[in-house]
C-alpha atoms as a PDB file:
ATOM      1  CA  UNK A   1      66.560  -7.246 126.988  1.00  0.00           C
ATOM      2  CA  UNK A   2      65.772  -4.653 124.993  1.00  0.00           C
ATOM      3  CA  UNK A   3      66.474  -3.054 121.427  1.00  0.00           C
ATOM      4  CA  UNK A   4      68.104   0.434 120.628  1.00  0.00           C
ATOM      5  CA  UNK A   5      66.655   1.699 117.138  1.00  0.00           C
ATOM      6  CA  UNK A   6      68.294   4.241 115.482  1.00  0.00           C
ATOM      7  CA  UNK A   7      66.290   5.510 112.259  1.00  0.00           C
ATOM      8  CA  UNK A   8      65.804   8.713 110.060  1.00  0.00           C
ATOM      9  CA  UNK A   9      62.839   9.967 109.973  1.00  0.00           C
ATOM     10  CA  UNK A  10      62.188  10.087 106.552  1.00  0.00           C
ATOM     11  CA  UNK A  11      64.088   7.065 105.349  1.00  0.00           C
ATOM     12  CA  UNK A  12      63.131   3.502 105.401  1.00  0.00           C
ATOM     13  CA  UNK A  13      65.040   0.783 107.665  1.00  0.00           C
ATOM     14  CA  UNK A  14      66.555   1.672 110.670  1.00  0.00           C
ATOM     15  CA  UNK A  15      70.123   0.825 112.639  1.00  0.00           C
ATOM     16  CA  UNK A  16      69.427  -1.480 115.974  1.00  0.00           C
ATOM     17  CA  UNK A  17      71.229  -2.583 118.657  1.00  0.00           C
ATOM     18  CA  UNK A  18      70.254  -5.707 120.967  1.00  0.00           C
ATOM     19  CA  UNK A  19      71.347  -4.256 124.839  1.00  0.00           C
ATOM     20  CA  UNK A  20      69.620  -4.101 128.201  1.00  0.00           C
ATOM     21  CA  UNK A  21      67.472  -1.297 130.012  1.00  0.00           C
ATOM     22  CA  UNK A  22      70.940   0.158 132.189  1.00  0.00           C
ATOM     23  CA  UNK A  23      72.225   3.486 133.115  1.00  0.00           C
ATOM     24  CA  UNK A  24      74.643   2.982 130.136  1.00  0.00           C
ATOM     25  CA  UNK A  25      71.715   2.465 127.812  1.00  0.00           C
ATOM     26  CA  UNK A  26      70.211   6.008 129.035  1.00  0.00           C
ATOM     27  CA  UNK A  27      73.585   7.352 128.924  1.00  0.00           C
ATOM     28  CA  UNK A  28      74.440   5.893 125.326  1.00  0.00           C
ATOM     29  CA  UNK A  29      71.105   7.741 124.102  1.00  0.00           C
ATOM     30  CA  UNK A  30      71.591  10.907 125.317  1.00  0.00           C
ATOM     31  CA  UNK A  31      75.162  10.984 123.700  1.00  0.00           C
ATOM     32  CA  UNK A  32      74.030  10.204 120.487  1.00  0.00           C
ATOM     33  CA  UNK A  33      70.594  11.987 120.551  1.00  0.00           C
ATOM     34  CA  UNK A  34      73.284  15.322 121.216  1.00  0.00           C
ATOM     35  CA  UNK A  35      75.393  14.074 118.329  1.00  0.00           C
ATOM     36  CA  UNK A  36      72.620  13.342 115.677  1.00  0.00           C
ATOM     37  CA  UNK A  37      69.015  14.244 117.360  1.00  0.00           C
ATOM     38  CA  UNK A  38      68.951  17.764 115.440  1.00  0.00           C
ATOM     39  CA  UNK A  39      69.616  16.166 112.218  1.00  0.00           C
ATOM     40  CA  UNK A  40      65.861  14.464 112.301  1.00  0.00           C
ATOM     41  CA  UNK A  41      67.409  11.460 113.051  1.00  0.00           C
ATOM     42  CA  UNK A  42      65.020   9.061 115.776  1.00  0.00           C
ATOM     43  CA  UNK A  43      66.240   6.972 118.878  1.00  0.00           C
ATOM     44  CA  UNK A  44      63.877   4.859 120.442  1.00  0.00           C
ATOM     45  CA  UNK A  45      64.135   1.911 122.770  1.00  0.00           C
ATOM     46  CA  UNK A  46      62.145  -1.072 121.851  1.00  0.00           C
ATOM     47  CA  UNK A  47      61.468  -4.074 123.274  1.00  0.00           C
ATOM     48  CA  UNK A  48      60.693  -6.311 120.174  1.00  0.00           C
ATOM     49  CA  UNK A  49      61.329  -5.727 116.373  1.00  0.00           C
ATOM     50  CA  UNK A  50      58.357  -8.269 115.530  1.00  0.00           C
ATOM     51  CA  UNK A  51      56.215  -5.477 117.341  1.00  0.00           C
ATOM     52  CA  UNK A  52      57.127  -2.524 115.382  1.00  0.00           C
ATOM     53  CA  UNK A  53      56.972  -2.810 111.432  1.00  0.00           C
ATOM     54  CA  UNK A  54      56.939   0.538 111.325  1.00  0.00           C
ATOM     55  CA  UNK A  55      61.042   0.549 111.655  1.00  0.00           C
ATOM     56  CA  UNK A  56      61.928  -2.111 108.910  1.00  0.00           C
ATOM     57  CA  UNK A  57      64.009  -3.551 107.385  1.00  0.00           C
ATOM     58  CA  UNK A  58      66.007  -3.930 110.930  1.00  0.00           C
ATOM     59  CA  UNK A  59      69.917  -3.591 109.979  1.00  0.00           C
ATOM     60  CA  UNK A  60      71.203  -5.227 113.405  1.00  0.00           C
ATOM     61  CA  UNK A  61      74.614  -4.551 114.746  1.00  0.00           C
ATOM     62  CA  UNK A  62      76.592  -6.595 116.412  1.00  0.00           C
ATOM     63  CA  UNK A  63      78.772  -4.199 118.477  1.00  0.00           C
ATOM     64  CA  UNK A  64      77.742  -0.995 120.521  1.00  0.00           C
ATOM     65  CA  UNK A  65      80.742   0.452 118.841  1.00  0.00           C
ATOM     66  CA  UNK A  66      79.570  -0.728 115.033  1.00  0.00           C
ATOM     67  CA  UNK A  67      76.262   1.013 116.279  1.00  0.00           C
ATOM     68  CA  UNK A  68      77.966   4.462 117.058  1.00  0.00           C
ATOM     69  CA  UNK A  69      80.041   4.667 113.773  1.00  0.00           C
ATOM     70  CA  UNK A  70      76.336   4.171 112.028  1.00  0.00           C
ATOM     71  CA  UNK A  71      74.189   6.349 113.931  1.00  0.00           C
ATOM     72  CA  UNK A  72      76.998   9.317 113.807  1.00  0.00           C
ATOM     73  CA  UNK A  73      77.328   8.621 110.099  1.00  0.00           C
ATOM     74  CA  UNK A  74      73.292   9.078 109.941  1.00  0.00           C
ATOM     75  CA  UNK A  75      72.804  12.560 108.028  1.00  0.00           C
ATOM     76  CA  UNK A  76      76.663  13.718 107.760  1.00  0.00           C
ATOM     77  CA  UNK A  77      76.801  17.218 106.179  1.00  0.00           C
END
C-alpha cells in the first residue's frame, strides 16, 4: 500500500490517493504529471502520511477518478 500525493508547490495541503505500487500507479503518474507537471504542480508516491508533515493537511480521496478531476483542476488557467 502506498499513497499518491498530489500538491502545488507553493500552496499548503495536498490531494492523496490510498493505491498500491502497480504498473497502473506508474502509468496514472505519468498521465497526470503530462497534464499538470508544467504547472508547478508535485506528484509523489508516499508510503505514509504520518511520515511526511511536510504535505499537510492531507485532503484524501476516495476514488482514483475523484483524484483526477482534483489534480487536473490543480492550477487551471
Amino acid at each position: 500500500m502506498c499513497y499518491l500525493i498530489a500538491k502545488e508547490r507553493d500552496a499548503h495541503g495536498c490531494y492523496a490517493l490510498k493505491t498500491r505500487h502497480s504498473k497502473h500507479l506508474a502509468e496514472l503518474k505519468r498521465e497526470l504529471n503530462e497534464a499538470v507537471g508544467y504547472k508547478g504542480v508535485q506528484l509523489v508516491t508516499i508510503s505514509r502520511p504520518t511520515a511526511y508533515g511536510e504535505y499537510a493537511p492531507y485532503h484524501f480521496v476516495d476514488t482514483e477518478q475523484e483524484f483526477r478531476v482534483l489534480v487536473k483542476g490543480l492550477r487551471q488557467e
